[in-house]
Protein backbone atom coordinates (compact mmCIF):
# COMPACT_ATOMS: atom_id res chain seq x y z
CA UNK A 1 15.31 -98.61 56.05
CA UNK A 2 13.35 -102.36 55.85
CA UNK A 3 14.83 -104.76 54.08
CA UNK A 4 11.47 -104.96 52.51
CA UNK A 5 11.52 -101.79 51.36
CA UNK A 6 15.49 -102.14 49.50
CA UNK A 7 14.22 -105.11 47.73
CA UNK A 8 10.84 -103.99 46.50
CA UNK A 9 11.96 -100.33 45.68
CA UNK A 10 12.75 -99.02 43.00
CA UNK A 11 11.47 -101.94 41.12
CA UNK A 12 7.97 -101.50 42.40
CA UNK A 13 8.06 -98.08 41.17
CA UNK A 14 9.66 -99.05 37.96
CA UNK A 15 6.45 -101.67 37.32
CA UNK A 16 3.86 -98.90 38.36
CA UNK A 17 5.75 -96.06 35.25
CA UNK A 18 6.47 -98.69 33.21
CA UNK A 19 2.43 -100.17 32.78
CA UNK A 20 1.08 -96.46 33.39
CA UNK A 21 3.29 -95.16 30.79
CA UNK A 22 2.31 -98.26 28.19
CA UNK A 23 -1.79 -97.80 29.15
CA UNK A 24 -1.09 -94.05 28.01
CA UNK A 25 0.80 -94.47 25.39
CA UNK A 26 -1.53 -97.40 23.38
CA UNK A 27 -4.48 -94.80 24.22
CA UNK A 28 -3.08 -92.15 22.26
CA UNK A 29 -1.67 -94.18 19.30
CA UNK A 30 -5.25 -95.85 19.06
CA UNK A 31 -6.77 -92.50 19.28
CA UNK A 32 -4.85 -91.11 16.29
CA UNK A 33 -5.58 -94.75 14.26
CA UNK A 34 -9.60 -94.37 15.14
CA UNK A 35 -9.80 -90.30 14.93
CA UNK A 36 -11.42 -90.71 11.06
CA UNK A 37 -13.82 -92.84 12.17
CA UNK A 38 -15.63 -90.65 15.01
CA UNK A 39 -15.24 -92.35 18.04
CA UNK A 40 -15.06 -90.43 20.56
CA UNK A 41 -10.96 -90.74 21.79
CA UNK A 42 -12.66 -90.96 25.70
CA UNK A 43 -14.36 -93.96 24.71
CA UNK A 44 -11.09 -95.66 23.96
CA UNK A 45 -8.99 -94.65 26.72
CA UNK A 46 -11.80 -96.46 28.87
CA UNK A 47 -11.57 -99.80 26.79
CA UNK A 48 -8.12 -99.82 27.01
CA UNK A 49 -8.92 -99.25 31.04
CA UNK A 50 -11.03 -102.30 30.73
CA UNK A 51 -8.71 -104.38 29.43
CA UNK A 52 -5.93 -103.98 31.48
CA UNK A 53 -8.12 -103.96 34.53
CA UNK A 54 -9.08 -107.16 37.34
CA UNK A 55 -11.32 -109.03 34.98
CA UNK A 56 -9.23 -107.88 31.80
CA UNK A 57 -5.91 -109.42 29.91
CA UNK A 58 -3.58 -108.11 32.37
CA UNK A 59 -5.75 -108.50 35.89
CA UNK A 60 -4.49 -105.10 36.98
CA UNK A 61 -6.45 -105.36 40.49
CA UNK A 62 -7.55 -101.42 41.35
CA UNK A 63 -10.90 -100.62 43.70
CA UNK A 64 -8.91 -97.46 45.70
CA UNK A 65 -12.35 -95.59 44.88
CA UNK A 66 -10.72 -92.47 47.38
CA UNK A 67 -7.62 -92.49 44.82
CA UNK A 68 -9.72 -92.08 42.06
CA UNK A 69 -11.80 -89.28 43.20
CA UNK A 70 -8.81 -87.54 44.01
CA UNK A 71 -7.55 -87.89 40.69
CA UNK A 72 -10.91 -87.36 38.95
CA UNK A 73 -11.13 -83.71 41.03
CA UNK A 74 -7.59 -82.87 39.83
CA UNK A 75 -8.43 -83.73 36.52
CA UNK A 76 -11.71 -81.78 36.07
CA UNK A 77 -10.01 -78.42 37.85
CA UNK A 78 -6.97 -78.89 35.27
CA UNK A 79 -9.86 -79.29 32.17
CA UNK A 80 -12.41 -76.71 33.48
CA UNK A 81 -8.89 -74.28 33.87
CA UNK A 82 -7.94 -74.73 30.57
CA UNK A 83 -11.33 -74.50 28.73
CA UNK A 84 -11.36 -70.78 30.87
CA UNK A 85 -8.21 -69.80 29.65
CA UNK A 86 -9.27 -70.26 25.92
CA UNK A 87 -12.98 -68.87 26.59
CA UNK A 88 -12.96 -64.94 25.09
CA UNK A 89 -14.74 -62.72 27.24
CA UNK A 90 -16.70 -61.86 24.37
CA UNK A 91 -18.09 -65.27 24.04
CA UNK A 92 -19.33 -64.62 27.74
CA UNK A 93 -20.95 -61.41 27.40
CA UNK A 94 -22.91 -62.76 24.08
CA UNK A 95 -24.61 -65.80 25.29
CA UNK A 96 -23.83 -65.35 29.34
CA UNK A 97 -27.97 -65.05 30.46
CA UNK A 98 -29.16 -68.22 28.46
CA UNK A 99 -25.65 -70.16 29.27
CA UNK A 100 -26.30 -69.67 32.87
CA UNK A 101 -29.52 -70.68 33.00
CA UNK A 102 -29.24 -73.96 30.67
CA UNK A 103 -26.44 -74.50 33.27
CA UNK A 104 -28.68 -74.27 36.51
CA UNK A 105 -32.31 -74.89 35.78
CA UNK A 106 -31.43 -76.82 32.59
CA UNK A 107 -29.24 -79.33 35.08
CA UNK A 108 -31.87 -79.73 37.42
CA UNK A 109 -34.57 -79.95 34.54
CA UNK A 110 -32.36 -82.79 32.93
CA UNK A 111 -31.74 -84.64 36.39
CA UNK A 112 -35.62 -84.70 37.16
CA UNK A 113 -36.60 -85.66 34.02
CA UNK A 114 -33.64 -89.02 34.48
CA UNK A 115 -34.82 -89.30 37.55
CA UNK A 116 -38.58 -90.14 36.32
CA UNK A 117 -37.51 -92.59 33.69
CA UNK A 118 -35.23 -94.43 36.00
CA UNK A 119 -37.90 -94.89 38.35
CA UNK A 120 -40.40 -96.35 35.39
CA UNK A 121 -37.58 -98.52 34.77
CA UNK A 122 -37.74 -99.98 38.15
CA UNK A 123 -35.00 -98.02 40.66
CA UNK A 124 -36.56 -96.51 43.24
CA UNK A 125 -36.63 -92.92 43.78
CA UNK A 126 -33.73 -92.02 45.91
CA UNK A 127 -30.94 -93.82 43.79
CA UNK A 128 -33.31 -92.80 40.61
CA UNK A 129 -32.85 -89.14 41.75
CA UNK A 130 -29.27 -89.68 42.76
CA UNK A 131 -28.19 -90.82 38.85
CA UNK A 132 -30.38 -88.21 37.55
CA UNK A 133 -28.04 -85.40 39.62
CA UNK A 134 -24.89 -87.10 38.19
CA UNK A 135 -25.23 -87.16 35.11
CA UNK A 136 -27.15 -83.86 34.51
CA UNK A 137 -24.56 -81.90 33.56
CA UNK A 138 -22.32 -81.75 30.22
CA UNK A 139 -18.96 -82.58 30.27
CA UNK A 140 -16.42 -79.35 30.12
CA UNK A 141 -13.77 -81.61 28.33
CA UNK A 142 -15.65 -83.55 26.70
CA UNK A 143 -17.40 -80.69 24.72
CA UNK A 144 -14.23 -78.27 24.61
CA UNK A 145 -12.15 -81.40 22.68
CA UNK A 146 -15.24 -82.19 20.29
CA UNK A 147 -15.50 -79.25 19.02
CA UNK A 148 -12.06 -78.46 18.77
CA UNK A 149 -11.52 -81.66 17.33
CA UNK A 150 -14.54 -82.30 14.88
CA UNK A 151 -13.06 -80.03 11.84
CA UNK A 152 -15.93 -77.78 11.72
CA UNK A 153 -16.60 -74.40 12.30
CA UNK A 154 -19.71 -73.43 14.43
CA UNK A 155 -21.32 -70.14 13.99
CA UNK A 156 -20.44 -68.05 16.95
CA UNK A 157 -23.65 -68.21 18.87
CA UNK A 158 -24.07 -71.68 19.32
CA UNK A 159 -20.39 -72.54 19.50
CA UNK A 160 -20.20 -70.02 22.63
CA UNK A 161 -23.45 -71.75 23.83
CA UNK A 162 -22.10 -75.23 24.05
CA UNK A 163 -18.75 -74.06 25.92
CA UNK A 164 -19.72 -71.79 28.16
CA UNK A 165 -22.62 -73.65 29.36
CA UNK A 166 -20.55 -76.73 29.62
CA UNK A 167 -17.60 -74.89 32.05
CA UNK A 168 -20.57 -73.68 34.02
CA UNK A 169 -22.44 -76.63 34.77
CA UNK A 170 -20.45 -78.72 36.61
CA UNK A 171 -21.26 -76.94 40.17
CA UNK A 172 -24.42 -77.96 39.85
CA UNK A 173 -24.20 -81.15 39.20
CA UNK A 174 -21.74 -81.88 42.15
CA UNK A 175 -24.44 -79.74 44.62
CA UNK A 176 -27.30 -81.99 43.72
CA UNK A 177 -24.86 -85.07 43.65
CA UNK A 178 -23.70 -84.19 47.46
CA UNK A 179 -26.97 -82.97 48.62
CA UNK A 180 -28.54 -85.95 47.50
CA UNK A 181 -25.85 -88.72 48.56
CA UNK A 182 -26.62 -87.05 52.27
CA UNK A 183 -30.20 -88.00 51.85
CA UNK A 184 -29.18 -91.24 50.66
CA UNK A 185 -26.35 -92.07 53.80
CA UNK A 186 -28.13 -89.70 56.69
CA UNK A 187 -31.36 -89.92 55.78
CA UNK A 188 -32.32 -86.71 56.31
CA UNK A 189 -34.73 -84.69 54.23
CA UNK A 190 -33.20 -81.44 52.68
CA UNK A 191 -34.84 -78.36 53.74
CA UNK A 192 -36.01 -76.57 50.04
CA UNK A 193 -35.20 -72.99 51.25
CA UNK A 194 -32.07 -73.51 52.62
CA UNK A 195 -30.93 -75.99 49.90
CA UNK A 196 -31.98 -73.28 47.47
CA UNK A 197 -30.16 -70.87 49.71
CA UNK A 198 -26.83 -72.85 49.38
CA UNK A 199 -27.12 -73.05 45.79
CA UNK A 200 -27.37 -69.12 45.51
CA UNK A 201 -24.71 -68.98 47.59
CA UNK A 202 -22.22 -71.53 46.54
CA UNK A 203 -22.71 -70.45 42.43
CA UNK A 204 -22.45 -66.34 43.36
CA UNK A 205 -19.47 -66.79 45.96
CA UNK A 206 -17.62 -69.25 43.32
CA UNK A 207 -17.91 -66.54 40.87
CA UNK A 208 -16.65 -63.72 42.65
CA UNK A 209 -14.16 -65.39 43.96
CA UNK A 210 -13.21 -66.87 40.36
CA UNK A 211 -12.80 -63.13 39.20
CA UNK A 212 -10.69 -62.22 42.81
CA UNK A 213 -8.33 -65.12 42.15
CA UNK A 214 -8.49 -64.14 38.38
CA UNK A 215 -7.77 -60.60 38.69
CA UNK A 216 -5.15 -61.19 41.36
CA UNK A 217 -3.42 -63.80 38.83
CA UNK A 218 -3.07 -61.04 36.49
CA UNK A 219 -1.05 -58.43 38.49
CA UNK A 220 1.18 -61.55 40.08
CA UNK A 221 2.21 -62.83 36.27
CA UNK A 222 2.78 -58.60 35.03
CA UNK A 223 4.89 -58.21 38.56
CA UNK A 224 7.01 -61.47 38.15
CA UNK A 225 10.63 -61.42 35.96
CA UNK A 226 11.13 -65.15 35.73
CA UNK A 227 14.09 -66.12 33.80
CA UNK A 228 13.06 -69.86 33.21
CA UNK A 229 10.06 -69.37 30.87
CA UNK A 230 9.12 -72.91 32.15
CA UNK A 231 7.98 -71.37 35.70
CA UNK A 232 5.10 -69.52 33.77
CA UNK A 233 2.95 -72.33 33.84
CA UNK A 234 4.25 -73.81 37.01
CA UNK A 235 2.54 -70.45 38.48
CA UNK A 236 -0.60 -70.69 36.71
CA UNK A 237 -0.82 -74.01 37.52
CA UNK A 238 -0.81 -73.38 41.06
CA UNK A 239 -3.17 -70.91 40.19
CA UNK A 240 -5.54 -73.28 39.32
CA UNK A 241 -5.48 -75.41 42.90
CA UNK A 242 -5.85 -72.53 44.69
CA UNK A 243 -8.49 -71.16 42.31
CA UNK A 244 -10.31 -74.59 43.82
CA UNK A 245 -9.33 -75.28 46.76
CA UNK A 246 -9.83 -71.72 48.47
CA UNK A 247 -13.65 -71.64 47.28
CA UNK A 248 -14.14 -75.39 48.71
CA UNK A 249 -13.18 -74.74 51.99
CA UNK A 250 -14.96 -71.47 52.10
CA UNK A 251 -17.76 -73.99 51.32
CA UNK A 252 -18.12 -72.30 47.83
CA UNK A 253 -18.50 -73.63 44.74
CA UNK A 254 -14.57 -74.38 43.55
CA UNK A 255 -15.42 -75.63 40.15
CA UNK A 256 -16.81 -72.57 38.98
CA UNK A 257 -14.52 -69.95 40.37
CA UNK A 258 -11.91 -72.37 38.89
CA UNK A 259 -13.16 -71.57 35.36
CA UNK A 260 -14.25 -67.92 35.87
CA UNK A 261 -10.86 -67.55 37.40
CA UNK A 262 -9.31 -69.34 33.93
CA UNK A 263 -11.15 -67.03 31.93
CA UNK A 264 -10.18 -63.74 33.67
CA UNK A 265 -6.42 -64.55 33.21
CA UNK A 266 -7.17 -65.62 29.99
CA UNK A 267 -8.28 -62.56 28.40
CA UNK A 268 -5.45 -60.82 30.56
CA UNK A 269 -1.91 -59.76 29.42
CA UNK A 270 0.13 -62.54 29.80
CA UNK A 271 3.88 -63.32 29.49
CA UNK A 272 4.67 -66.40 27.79
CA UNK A 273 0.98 -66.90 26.58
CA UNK A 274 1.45 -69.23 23.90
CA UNK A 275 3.70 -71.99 26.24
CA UNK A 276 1.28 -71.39 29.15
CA UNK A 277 -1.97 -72.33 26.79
CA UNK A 278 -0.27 -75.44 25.25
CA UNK A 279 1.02 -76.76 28.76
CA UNK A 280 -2.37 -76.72 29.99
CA UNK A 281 -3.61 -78.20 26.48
CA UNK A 282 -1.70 -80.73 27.32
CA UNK A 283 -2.40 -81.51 31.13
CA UNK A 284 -6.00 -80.95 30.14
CA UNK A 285 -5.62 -83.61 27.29
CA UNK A 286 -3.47 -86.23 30.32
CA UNK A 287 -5.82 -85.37 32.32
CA UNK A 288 -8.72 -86.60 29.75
CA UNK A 289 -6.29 -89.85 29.13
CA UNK A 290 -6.06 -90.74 33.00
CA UNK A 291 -9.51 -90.18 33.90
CA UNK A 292 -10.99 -92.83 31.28
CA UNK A 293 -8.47 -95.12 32.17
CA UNK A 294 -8.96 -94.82 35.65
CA UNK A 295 -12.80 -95.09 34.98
CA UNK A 296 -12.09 -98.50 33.22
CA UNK A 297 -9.92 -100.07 35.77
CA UNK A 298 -12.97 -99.50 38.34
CA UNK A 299 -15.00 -101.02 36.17
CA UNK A 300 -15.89 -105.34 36.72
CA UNK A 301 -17.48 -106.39 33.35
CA UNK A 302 -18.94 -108.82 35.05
CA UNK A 303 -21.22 -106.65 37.23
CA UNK A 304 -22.73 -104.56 33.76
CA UNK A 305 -24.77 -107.49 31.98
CA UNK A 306 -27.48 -107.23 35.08
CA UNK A 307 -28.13 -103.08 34.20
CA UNK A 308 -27.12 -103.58 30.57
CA UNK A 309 -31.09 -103.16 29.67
CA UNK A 310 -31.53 -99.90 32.23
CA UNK A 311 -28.51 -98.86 31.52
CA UNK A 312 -29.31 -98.62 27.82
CA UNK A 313 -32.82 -97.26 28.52
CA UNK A 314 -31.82 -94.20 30.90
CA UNK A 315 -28.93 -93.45 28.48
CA UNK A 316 -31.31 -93.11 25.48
CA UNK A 317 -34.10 -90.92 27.84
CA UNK A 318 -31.33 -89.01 28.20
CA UNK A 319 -30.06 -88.11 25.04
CA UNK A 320 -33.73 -87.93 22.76
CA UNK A 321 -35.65 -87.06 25.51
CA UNK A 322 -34.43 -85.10 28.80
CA UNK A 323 -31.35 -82.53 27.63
CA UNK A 324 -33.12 -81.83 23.89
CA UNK A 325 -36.51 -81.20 26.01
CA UNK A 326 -35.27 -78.80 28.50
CA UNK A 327 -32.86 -77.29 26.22
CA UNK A 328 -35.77 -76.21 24.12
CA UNK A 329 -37.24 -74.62 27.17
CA UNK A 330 -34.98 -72.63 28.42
CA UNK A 331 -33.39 -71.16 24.87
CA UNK A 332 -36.69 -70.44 22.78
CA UNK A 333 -37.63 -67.63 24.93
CA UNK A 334 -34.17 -66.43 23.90
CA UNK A 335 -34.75 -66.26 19.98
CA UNK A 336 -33.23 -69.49 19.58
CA UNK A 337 -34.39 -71.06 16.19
CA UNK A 338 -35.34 -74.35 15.90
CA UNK A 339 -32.44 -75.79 13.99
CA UNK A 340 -29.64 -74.26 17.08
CA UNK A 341 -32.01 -75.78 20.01
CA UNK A 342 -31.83 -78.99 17.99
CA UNK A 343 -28.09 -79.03 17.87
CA UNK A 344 -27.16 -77.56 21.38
CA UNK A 345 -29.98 -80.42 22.80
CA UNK A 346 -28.31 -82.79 20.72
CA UNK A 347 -24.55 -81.68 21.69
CA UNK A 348 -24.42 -82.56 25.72
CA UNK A 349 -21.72 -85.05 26.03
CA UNK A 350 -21.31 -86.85 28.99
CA UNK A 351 -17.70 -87.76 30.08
CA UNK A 352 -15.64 -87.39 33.16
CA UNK A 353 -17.51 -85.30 34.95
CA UNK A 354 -19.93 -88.22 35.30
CA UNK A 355 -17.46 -90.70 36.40
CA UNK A 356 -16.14 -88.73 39.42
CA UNK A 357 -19.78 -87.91 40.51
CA UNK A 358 -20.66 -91.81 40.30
CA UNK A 359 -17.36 -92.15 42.80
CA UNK A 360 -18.66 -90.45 45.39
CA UNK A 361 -21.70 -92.38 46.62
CA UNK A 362 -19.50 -95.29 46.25
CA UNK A 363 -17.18 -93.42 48.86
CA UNK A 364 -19.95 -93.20 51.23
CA UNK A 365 -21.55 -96.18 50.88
CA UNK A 366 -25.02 -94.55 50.10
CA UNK A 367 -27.36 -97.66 48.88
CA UNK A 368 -27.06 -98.69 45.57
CA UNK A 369 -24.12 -96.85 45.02
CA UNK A 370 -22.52 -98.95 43.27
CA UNK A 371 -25.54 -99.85 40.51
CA UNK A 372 -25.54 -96.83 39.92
CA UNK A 373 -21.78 -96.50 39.30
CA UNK A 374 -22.68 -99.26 36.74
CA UNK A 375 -25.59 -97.76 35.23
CA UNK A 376 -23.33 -94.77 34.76
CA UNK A 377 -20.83 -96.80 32.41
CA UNK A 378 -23.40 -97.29 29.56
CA UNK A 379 -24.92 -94.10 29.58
CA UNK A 380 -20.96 -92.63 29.03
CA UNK A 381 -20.37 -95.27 26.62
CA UNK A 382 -23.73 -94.64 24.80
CA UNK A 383 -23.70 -90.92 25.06
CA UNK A 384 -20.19 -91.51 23.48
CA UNK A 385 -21.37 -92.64 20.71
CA UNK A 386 -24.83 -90.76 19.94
CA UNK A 387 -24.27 -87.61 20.25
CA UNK A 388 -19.91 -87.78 20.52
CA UNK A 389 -19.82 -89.27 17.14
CA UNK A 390 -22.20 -87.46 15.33
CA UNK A 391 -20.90 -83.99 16.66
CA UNK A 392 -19.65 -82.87 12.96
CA UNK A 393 -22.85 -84.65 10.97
CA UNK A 394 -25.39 -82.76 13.15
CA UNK A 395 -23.98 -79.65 12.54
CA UNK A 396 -24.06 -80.11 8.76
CA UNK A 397 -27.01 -81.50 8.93
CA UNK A 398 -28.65 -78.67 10.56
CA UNK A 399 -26.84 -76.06 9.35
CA UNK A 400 -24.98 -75.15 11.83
CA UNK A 401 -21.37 -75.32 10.67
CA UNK A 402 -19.91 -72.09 8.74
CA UNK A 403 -17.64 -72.11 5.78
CA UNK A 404 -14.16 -71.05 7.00
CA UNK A 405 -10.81 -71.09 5.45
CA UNK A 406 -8.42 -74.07 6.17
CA UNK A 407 -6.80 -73.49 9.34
CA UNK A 408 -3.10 -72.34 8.51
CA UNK A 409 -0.17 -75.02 8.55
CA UNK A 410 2.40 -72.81 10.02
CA UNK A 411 2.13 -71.03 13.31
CA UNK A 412 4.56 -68.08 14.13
CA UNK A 413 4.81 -67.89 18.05
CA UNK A 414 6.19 -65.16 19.80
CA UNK A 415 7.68 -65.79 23.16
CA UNK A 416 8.25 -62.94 25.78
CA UNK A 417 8.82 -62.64 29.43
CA UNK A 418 6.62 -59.48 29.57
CA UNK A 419 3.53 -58.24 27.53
CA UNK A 420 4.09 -56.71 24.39
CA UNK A 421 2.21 -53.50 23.25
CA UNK A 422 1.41 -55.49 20.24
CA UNK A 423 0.25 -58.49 18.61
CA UNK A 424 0.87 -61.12 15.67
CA UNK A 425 -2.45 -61.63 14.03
CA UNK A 426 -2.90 -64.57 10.65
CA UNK A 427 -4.90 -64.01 8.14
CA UNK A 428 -6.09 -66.10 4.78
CA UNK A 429 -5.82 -64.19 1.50
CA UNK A 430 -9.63 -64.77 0.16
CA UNK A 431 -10.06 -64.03 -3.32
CA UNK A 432 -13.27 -61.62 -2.60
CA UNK A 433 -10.78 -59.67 -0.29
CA UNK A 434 -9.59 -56.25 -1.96
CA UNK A 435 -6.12 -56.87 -0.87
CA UNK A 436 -5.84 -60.10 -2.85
CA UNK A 437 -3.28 -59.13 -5.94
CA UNK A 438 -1.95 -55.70 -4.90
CA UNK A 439 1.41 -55.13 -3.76
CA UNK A 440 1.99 -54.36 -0.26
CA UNK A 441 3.85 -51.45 -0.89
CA UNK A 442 -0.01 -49.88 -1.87
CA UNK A 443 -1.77 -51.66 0.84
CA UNK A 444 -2.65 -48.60 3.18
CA UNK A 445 -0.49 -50.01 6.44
CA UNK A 446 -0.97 -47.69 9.66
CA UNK A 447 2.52 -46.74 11.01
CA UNK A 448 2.51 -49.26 13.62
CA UNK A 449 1.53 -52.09 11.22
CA UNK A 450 3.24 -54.57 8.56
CA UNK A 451 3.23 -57.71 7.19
CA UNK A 452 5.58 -59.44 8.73
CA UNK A 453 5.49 -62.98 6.87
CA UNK A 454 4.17 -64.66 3.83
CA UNK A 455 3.38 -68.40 3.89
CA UNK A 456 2.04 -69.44 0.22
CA UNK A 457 1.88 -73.69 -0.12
CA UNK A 458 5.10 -74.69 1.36
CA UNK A 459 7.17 -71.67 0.62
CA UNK A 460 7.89 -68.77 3.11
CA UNK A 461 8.27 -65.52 1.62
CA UNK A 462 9.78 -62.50 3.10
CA UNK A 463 7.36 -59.33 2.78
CA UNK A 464 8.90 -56.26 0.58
CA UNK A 465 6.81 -53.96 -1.40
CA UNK A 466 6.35 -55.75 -4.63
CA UNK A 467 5.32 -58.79 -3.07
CA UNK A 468 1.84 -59.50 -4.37
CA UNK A 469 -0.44 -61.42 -1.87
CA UNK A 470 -2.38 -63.94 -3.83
CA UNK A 471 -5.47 -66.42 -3.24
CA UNK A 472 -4.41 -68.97 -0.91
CA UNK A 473 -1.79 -67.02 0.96
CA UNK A 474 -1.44 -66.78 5.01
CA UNK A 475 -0.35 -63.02 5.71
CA UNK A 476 1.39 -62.65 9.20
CA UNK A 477 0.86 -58.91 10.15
CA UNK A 478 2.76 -57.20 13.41
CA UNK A 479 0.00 -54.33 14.57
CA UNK A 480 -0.44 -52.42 17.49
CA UNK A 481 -4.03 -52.73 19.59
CA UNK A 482 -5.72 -49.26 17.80
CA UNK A 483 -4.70 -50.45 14.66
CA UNK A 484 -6.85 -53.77 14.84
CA UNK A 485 -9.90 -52.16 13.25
CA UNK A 486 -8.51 -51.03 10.12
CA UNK A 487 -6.19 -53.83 9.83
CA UNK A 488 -9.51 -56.09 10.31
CA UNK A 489 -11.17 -54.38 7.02
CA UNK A 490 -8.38 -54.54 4.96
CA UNK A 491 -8.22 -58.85 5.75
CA UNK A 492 -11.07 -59.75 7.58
CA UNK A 493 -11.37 -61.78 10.41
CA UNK A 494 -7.73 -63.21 12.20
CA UNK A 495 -7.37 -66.69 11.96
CA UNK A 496 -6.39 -68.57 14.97
């Protein structure tokens, strides 16, 4: 071994976890100190990025623009993954036809329309069509964690809107990004049928092979007796890769069969559910963190003040004018009313997906490249803050939040190698609901049903017959799948 290499190593590698694991940690403390105010927690992983980039504080030098895009892919399969695993089918089948098609034509309807006021603003029309295709699409994570995140409760139709339209839409986005980068580098002129072919192709291949992977996940984690209930998610994680990577080099569209294949599995049987969601919670949430930081360490401050002003302009045409405009379009035929157009238009948050799409003409030196990659900073930062911080507001502004009980404090997991034939479902004690003040020994229980737990303020209270629930209480009930029904009318709707 080098000399070289005994001396530098392991302190090299020491220096590299050490600042990586002090840039993470600072973004997450600041995220948790800024939370109340609305920022958007993106917005200040990417500041932090800044700071501790080349022209920041610490002068970390990075420009490995190949690195990045590597990292940025790996992050949006990890995101788009988990967001499939905690989509219900039923949210698919309910809003599937206008979701898909806010997620094709509304992307290229969005990307036009940017692509128009960029050029008024004075790009020409190649890199003017170029930023238009990268930042047409909504950001999976970036939705997914504001509406997790922004305390409210959207009614069903537009809350399945927003998230299934956003794990769709990244495919094409990266088609007209690619397509057009070609253009850009080769200078060849698309052919219009056989672009449209590939699209057809790419989108309907990705799905299919989203649900083969999917369904093929399924009977791999029901076959598999793993001791270590930490290998769970080490298999669905390698799920995930191959749920991209086999699509990409059948020249398919990997992003999508990446999510379709998350959803599948998600809404399968699976053994050690509750660890394998929260693992990917969390890789989905580092993967969030790196991206942004990553982002800001590309990012020279002193390149932005000369597209500040176009910047601004395209970022603004983007949010009032372009995604509320053909968002209107596509859902009204669809019985949308006015008031859930206003908020899904107003709801298409721009985040990572962006950022790796501005990579790539960088990679390939198409012209302009990296202007645009510029350009692209404010309309993340600005898109951030419009519509990002505002999320919550809107929706009580327009009525589109619903009234729902507090979220319950405790969570009762249960944690088994193989599927159970049954299921722990919460549920808030309402006053209006008849079971509020009767004792459980006269609640009308199927066989295969009982309350299992009682959680009222911070006392837990073991269940026996003349335990009165009362207002305010979270009932933990054990039931079997035909019970659900009658279990449902006697408390209403589970809480999660």
């Amino acid at each position: 071994m080098p000399y070289s290499l005994l001396v530098t190593e392991p302190l090299a590698s020491a220096l590299l976890f050490t600042t990586f694991a002090a840039l993470v940690l600072t973004s997450v403390v600041f995220s948790r100190l800024l939370e109340r105010t609305g920022i958007p927690v993106g917005l200040i992983f990417l500041v932090i990025g800044m700071i501790a980039g080349s022209e920041g504080v610490f002068g970390i030098e990075f420009d490995d623009y190949a690195f990045a895009f590597r990292i940025g892919t790996a992050a949006l399969v990890l995101i788009l993954f988990d967001g499939g695993l905690n989509t219900p089918i039923a949210s698919v089948r309910r809003v599937w036809a206008p979701a898909g098609i806010l997620a094709t034509v509304g992307v290229v309807g969005v990307a036009g329309i940017t692509a128009v006021g960029a050029h008024l603003l004075g790009m020409d029309w190649k890199p003017a069509m170029l930023l238009g295709a990268i930042v047409s699409s909504t950001d999976a994570a970036a939705v997914f964690l504001a509406l997790r995140n922004s305390g409210i409760s959207l009614k069903r139709r537009v809350g399945s809107t927003l998230e299934i339209e956003s794990g769709l839409n990244d495919p094409m986005a990266v088609l007209l990004t690619i397509t057009l980068t070609s253009v850009m580098t080769i200078g060849e002129s698309p052919h219009i049928g056989r672009l449209v072919f590939t699209v057809v192709w790419q989108l309907a291949s990705g799905a299919v092979l989203g649900w083969v992977i999917g369904i093929g996940a399924r009977r791999l984690m029901r076959q598999l007796r793993l001791r270590s209930l930490g290998l769970y998610p080490v298999v669905t994680l390698g799920v995930a890769l191959i749920a991209f990577g086999i699509p990409t080099w059948l020249d398919s569209s990997g992003f999508l069969a990446v999510y379709i294949a998350g959803v599948v599995l998600g809404n399968g049987a699976l053994p050690y559910r509750v660890g394998v969601v929260r693992t990917h919670d969390a890789m989905a949430w580092l993967s969030q963190i790196v991206m942004f930081l990553v982002f800001g360490l590309l990012v020279f401050p002193g390149q932005l003040p000369g597209v500040a002003a176009m910047g601004l302009a395209i970022a603004l045409i983007l949010v009032f004018l372009a995604r509320p405009l053909m968002t209107a379009v596509i859902l009204a035929p669809f019985g949308y009313s006015a008031r859930e157009i206003g908020y899904i238009g107003w709801v298409g948050l721009r985040g990572a997906v962006p950022i790796v799409l501005a990579i790539y003409p960088v990679l390939f030196g198409a012209p302009g490249a990296q202007t645009i990659f510029n350009v692209v900073f404010f309309i993340v930062v600005v898109n951030a803050f419009l519509p990002g911080a505002a999320v919550a507001r809107a929706a009580t502004a327009l009525g589109m939040d619903v009234d729902e009980p507090p979220r319950p404090h405790a969570v009762v997991e249960i944690e088994s190698m193989e599927p159970l034939r049954g299921e722990m479902l919460t549920f808030y004690v309402d006053e209006a609901l008849a079971v509020t003040g009767v004792p459980l020994a006269e609640l009308p229980f199927p066989d295969g049903a009982s309350a299992s737990l009682i959680i009222r303020g911070q006392d837990m209270i073991p269940p026996r017959g003349t335990t009165t629930l009362e207002h305010g209480d979270y009932v933990y009930v054990v039931a079997r799948p035909q019970d659900r029904e009658l279990i449902f009318l006697m408390f209403g709707r589970p809480e999660e």
